[in-house]
Protein backbone atom coordinates (compact mmCIF):
# COMPACT_ATOMS: atom_id res chain seq x y z
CA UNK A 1 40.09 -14.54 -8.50
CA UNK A 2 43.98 -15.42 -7.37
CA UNK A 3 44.47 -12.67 -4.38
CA UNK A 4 47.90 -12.00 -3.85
CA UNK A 5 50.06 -10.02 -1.01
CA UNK A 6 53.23 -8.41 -2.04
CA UNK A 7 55.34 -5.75 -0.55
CA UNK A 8 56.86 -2.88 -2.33
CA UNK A 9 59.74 -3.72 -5.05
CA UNK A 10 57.64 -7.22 -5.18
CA UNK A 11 56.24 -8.35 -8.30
CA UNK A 12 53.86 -10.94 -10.05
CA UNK A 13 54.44 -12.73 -13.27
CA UNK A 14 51.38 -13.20 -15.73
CA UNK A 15 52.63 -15.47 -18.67
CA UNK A 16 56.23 -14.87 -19.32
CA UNK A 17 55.72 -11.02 -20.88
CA UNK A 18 54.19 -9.61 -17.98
CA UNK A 19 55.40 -8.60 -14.61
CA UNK A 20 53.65 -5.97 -12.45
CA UNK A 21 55.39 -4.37 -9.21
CA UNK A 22 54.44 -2.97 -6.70
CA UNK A 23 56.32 0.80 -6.68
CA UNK A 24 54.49 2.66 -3.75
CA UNK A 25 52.09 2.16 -1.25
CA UNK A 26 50.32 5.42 0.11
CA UNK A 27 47.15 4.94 2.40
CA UNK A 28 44.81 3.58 0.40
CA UNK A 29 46.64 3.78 -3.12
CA UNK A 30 48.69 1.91 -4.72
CA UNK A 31 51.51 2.52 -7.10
CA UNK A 32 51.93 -0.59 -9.89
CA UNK A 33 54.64 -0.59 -12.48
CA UNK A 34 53.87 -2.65 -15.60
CA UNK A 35 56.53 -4.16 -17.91
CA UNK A 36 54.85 -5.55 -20.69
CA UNK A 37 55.29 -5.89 -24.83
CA UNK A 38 54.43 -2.27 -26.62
CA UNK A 39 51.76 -4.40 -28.32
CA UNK A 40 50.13 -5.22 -24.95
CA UNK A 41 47.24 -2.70 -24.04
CA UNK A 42 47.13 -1.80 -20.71
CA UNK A 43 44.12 0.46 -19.66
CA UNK A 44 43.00 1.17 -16.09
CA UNK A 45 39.53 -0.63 -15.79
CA UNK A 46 37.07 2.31 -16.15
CA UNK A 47 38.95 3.40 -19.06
CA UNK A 48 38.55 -0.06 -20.95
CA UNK A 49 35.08 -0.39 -19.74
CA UNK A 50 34.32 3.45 -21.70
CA UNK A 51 36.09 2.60 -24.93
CA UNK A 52 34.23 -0.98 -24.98
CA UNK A 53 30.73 0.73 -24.78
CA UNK A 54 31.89 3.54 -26.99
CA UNK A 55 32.76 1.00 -29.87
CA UNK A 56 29.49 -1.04 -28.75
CA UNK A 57 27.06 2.49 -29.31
CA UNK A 58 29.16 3.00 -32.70
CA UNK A 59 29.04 -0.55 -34.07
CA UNK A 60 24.97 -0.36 -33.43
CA UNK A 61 24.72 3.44 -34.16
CA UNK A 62 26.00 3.35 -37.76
CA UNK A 63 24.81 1.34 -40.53
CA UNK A 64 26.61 0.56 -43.39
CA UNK A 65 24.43 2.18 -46.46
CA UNK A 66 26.05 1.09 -50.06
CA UNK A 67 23.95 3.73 -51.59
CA UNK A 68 25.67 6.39 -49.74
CA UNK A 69 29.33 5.80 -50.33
CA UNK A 70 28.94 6.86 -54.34
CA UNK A 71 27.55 10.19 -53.21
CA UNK A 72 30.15 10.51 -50.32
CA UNK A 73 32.84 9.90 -53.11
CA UNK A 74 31.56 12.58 -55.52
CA UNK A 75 31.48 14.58 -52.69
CA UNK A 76 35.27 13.95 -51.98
CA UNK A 77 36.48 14.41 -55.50
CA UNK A 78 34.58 18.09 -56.22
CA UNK A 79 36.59 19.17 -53.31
């Protein structure tokens, strides 16, 4: 892990799409601005870490069953 000490209106670089400031220091928290592509995801770490295990239960959850998708379809077309 790089550990890095900035000051507020200081930023870091990651690659050459990235650059994180610091905006606000208060106590204990700390205020980050992130300019990054729109394609970039940024998620705060407990967030990520929920979708990851929700897609995880889902991908193990659900099996694909061929024999149901006919059924599902005649389903969608009476309606």
């Amino acid at each position: 892990m790089l550990v890095l000490t900035r000051k507020i209106g200081e930023s870091i670089k990651i690659n050459e799409d990235v650059k994180i400031t610091v905006i606000d220091v208060k106590g204990k928290n700390i205020r980050l601005g992130i300019e990054a592509p729109r394609e970039t995801k940024i998620y705060r770490e407990e967030v990520f870490l929920r979708i990851k295990e929700e897609n995880q239960t889902a991908a193990t959850s659900h099996q694909f069953d061929p024999s149901k998708v006919s059924q599902l379809m005649k389903d969608k077309i009476k309606k």
